[in-house]
Every structure is written in C-alpha cells, then in structure tokens.
N, C-alpha and C. Protein backbone atom coordinates (compact mmCIF):
# COMPACT_ATOMS: atom_id res chain seq x y z
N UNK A 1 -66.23 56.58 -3.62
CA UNK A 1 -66.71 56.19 -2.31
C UNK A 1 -67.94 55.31 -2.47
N UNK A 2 -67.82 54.07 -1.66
CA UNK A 2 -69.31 53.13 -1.81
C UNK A 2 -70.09 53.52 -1.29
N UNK A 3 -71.72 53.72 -1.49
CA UNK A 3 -72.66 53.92 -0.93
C UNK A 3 -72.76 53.04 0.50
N UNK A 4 -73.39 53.28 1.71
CA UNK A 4 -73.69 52.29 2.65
C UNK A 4 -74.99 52.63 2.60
N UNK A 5 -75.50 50.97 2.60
CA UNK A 5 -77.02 50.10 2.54
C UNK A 5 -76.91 50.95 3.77
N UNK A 6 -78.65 51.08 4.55
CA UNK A 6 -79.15 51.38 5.52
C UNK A 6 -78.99 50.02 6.87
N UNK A 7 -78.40 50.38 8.00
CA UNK A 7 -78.67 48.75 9.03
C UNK A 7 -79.49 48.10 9.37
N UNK A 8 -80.76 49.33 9.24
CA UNK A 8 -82.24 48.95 9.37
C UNK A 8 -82.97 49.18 8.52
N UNK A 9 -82.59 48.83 7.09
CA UNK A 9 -83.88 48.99 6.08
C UNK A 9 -85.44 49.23 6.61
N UNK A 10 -86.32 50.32 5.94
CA UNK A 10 -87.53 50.22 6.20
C UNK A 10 -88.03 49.20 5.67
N UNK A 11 -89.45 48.66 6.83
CA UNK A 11 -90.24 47.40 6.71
C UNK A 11 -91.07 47.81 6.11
N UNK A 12 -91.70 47.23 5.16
CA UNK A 12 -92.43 47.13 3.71
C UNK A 12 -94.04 46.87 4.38
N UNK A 13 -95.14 47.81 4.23
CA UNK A 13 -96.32 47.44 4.32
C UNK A 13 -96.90 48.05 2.90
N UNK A 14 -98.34 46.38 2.54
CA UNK A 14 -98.66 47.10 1.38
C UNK A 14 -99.91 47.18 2.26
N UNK A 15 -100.95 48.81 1.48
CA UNK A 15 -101.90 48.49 1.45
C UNK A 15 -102.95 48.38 0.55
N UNK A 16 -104.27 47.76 0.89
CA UNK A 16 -104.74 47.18 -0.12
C UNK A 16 -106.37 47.75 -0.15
N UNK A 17 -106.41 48.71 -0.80
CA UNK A 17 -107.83 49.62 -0.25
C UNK A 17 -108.55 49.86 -1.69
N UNK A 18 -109.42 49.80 -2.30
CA UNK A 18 -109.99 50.22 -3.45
C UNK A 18 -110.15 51.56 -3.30
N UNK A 19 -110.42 52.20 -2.38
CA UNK A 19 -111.17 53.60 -2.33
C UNK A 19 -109.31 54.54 -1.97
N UNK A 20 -109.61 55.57 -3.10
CA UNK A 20 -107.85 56.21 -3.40
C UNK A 20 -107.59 57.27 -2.21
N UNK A 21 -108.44 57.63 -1.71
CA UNK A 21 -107.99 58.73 -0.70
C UNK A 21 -108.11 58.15 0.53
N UNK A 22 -108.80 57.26 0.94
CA UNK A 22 -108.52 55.89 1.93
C UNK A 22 -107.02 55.50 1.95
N UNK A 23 -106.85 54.98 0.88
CA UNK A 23 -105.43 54.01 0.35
C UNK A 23 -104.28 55.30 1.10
N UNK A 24 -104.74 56.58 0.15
CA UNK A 24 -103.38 57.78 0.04
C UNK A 24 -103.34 58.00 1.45
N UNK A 25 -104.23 58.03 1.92
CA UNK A 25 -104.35 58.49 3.99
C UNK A 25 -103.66 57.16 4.61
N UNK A 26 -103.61 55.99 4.64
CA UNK A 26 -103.36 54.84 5.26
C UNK A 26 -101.85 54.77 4.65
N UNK A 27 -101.80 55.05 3.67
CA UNK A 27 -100.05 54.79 3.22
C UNK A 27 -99.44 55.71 3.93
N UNK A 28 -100.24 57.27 4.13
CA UNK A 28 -99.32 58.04 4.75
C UNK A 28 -99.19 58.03 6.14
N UNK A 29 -100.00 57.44 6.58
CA UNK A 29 -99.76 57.49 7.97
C UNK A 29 -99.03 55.88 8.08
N UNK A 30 -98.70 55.02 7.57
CA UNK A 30 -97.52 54.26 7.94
C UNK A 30 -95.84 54.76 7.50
N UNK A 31 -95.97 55.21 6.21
CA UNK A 31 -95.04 56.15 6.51
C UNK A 31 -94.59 57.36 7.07
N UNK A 32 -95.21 57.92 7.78
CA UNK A 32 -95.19 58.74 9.11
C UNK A 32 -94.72 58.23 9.87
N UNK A 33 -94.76 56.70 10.12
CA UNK A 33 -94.82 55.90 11.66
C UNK A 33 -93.60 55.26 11.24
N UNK A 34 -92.89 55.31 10.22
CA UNK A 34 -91.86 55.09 9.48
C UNK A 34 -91.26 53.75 9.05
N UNK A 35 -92.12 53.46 7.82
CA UNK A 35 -92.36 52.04 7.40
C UNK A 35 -92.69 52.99 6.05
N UNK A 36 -92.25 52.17 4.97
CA UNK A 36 -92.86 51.86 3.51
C UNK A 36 -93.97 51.76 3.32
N UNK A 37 -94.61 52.07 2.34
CA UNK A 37 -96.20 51.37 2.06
C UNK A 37 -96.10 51.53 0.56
N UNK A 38 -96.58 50.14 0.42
CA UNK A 38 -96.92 49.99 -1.80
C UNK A 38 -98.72 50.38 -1.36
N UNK A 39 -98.74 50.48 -2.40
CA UNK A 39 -100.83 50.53 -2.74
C UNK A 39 -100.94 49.70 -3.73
N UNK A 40 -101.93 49.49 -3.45
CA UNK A 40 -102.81 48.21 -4.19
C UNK A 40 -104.40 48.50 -4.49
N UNK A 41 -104.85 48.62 -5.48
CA UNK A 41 -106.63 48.59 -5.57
C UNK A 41 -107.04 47.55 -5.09
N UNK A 42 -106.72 46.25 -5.50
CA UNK A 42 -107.82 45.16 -5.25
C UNK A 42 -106.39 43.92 -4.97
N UNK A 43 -107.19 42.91 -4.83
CA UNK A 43 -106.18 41.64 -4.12
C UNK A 43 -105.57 41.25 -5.28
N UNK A 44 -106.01 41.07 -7.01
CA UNK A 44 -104.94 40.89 -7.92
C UNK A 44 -103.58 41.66 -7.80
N UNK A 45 -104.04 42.88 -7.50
CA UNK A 45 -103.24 43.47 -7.75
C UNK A 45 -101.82 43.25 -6.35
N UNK A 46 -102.42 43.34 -5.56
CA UNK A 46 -101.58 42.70 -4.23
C UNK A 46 -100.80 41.38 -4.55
N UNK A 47 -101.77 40.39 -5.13
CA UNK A 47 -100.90 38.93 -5.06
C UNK A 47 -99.89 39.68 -6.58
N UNK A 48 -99.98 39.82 -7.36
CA UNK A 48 -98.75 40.38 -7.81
C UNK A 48 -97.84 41.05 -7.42
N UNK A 49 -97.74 41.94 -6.64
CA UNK A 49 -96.77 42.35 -5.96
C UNK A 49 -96.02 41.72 -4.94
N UNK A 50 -96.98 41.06 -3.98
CA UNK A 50 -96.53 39.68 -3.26
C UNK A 50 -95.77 39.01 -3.84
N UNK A 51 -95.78 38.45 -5.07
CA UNK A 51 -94.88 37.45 -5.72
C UNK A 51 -93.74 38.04 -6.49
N UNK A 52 -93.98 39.12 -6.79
CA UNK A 52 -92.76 40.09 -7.09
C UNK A 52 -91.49 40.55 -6.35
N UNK A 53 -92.14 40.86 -4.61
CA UNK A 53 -91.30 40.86 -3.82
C UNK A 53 -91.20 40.15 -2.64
N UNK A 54 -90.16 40.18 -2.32
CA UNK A 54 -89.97 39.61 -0.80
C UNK A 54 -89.87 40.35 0.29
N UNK A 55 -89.72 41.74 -0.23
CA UNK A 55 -89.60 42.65 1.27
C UNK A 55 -91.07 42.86 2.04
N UNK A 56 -92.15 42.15 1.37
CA UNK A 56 -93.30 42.89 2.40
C UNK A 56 -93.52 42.02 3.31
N UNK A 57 -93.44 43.11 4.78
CA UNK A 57 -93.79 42.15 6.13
C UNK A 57 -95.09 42.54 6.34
N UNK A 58 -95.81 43.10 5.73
CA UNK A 58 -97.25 43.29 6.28
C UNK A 58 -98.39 43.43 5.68
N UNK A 59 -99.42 42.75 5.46
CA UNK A 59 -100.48 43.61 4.48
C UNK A 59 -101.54 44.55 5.70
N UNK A 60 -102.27 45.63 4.63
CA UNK A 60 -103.32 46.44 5.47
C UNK A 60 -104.21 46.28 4.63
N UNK A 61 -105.00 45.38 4.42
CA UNK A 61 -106.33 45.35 3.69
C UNK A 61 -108.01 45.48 4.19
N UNK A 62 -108.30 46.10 3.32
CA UNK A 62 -110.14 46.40 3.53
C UNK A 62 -110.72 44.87 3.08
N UNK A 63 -111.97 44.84 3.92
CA UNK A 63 -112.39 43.58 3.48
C UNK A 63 -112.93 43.47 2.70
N UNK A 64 -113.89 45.04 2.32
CA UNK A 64 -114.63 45.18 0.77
C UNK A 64 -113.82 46.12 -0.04
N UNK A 65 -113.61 45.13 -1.40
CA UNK A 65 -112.50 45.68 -2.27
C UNK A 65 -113.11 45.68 -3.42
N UNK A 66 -114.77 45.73 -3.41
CA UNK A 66 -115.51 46.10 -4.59
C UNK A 66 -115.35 44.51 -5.72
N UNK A 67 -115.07 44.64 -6.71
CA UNK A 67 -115.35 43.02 -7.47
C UNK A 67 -114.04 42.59 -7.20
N UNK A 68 -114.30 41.66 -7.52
CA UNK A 68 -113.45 40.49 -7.10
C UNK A 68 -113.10 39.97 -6.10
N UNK A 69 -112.28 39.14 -5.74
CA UNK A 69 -111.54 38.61 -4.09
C UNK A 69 -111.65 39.64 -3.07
N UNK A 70 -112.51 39.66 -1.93
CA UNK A 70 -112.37 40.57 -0.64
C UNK A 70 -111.33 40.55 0.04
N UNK A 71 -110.87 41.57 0.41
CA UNK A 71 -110.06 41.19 1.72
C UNK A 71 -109.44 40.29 2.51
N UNK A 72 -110.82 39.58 3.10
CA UNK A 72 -110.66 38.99 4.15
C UNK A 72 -110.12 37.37 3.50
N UNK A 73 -110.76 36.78 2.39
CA UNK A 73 -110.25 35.67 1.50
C UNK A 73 -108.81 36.18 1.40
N UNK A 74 -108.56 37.21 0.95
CA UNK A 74 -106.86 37.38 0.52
C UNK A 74 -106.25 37.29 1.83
N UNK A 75 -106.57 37.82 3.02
CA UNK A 75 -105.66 37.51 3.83
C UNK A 75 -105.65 36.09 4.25
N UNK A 76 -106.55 35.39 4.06
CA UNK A 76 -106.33 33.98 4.28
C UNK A 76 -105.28 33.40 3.18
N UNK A 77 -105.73 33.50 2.03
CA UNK A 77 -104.41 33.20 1.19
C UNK A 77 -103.42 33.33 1.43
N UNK A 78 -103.12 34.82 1.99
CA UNK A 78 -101.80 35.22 2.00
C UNK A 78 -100.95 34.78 3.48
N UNK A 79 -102.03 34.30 4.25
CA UNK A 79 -101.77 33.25 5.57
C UNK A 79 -101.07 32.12 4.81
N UNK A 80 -101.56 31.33 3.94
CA UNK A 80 -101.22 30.33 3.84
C UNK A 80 -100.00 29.99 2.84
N UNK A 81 -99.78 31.37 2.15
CA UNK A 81 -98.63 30.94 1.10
C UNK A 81 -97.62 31.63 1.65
N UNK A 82 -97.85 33.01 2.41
CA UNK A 82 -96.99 33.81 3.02
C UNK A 82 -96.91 33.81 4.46
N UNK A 83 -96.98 32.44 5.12
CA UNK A 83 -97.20 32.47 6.42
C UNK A 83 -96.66 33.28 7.46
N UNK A 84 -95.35 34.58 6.97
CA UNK A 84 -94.67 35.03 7.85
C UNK A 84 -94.85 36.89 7.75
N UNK A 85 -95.58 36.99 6.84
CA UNK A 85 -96.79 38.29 7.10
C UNK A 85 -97.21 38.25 7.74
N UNK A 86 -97.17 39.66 8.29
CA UNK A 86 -98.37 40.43 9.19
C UNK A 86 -99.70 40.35 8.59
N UNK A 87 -100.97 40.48 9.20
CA UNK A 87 -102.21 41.00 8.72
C UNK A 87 -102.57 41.67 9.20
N UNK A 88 -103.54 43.10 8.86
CA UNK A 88 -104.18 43.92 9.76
C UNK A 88 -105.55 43.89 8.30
N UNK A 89 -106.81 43.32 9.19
CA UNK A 89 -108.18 43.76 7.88
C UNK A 89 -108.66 45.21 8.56
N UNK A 90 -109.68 45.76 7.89
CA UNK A 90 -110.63 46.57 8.09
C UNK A 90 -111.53 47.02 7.80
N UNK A 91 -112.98 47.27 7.97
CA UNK A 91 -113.97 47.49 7.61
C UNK A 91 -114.76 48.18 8.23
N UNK A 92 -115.56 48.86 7.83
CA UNK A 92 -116.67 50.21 7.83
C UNK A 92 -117.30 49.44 7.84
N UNK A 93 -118.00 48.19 7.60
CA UNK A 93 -119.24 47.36 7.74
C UNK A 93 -119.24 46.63 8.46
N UNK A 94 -118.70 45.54 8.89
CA UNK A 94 -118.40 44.55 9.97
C UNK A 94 -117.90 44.79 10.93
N UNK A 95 -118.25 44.28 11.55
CA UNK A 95 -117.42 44.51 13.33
C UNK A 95 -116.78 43.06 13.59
N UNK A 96 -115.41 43.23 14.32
CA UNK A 96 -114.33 42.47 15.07
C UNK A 96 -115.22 40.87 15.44
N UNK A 97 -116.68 40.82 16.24
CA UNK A 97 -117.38 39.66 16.52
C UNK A 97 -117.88 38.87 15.03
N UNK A 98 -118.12 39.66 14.17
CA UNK A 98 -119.04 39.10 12.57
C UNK A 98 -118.07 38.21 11.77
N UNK A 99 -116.67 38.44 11.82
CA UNK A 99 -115.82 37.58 10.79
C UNK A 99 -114.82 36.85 11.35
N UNK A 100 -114.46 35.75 10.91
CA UNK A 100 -113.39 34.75 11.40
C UNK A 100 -111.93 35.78 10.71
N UNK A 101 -111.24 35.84 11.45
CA UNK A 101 -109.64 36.06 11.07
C UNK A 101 -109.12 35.16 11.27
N UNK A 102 -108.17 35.29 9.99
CA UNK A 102 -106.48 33.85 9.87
C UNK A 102 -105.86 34.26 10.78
N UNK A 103 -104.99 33.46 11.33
CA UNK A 103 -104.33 33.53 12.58
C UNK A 103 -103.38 34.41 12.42
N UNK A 104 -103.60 34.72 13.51
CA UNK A 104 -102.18 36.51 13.93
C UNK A 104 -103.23 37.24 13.19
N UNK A 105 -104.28 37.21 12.55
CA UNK A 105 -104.82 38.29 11.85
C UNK A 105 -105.14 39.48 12.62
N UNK A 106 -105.09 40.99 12.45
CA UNK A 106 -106.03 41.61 13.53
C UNK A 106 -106.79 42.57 12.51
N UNK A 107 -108.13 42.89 13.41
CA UNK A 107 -108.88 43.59 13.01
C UNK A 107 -108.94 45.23 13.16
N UNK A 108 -109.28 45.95 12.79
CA UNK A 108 -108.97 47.63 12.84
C UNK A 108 -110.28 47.90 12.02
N UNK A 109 -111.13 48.72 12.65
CA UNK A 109 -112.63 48.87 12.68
C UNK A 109 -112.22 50.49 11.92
N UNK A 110 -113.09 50.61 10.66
CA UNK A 110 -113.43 52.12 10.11
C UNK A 110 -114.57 53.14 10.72
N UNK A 111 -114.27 53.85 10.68
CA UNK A 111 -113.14 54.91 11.11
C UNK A 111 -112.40 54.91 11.79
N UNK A 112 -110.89 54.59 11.24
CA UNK A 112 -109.88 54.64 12.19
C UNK A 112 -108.94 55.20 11.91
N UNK A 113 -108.39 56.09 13.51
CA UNK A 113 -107.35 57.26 13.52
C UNK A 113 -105.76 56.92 13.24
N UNK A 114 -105.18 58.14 12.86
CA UNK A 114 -103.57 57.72 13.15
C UNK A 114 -103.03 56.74 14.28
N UNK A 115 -103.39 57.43 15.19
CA UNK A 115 -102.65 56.57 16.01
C UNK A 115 -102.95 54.92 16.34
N UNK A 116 -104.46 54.33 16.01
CA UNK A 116 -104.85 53.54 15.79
C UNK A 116 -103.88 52.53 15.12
N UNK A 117 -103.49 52.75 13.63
CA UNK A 117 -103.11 52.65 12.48
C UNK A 117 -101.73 52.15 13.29
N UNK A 118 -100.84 53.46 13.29
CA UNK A 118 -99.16 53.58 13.26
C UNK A 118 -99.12 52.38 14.57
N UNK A 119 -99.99 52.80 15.42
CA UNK A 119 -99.47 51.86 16.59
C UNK A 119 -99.84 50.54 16.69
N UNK A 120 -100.83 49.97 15.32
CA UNK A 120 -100.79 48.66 15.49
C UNK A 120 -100.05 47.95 14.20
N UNK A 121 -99.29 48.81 13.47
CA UNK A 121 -98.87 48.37 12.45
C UNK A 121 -97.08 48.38 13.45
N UNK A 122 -96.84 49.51 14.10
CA UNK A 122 -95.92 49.19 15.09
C UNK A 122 -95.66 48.17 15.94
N UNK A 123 -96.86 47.51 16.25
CA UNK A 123 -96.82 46.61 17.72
C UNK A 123 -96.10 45.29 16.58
N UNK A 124 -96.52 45.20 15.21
CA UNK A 124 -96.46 44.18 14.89
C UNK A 124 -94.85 44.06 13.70
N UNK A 125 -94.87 44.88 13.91
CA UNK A 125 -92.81 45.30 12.89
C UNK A 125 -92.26 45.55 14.05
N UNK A 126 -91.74 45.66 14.89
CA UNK A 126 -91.39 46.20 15.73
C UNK A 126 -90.83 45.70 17.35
C-alpha cells in the first residue's frame, strides 16, 4: 500500500533566537499553532538552512543575536533574496517606533505571549 503525502503539508517557520529556552518556547508555541519550526542560533546559521531548503515560509528572528549579523540586517537580506518569506523580528530592547522594517516585515515586542506569537505567525500562513 502507498503512503499518502499530507494535502496540506505543514508550513515551515524557522526561528532564529540565540538564547535556547527563548528559541525552545517560540518553536513550541508555533508548533502548537500547528506549523513546523527549525531553530537557528544566529543568522549563519539560518542563511544555511535557507539555502538548503525551500519549504520555509517564515522567519521569527530576534534582532540581538549576540556576534555577528543581527536580526534585523538578516531579515533584510532575506527580503531581498527570499522575497516571498514571511518576517516577524523581536526584541526586548527596541520598540516598533526605533527600527526601520523590510517590507511586510512585522514587529513582536519581548515579552511576548502565546497567543501573541501563534496568532501573528497565523495571520501571515494562513
């Protein structure tokens, strides 16, 4: 008997958080909301996976990702090579008025709840 593929494959969000129990809480609550999530420490590690696959419709990245490339630079990148990603940034330090976002980008301010999360990672797969 052949296996049958799913009709609605789950939609692929990575996220991209340096801090691990941040990352492990944010992955789980998109898969709760019932979507995939890869993890990522820092934006190398993201643009490799990016170029590895094609299934991700979304990134969830922090804007401080400790050394190297922030956040908010990677989602511009990833605007411009992956123009058909989602973005959602976030930060515990900045507020929504302090930083320019790439277009369609949205912002999600730390501390932020489940439902916060699921329902704007929803508005935008969905």
């Amino acid at each position: 008997m052949l296996s049958q593929q799913p009709s609605n494959p789950l939609r692929v969000v990575l996220v991209v958080e340096d801090e691990p129990l941040i990352r492990m809480m944010a992955a789980g609550i998109i898969e709760d909301a019932g979507f995939a999530a890869l993890e990522a420490t820092n934006a190398s590690e993201a643009l490799v996976l990016l170029k590895a696959r094609n299934d991700i419709s979304l990134i969830f990245a922090d804007i401080d990702l400790g050394a190297g490339m922030d956040g908010l630079h990677l989602a511009f990148l990833i605007r411009n090579r992956w123009p058909l990603v989602e973005l959602i940034v976030t930060s515990g330090r900045s507020s929504r008025d302090e930083i320019k976002l790439p277009e369609r980008g949205l912002f999600l301010s730390k501390p932020y709840c489940y439902d916060d999360l699921a329902g704007m990672v929803e508005s935008l797969l969905t």
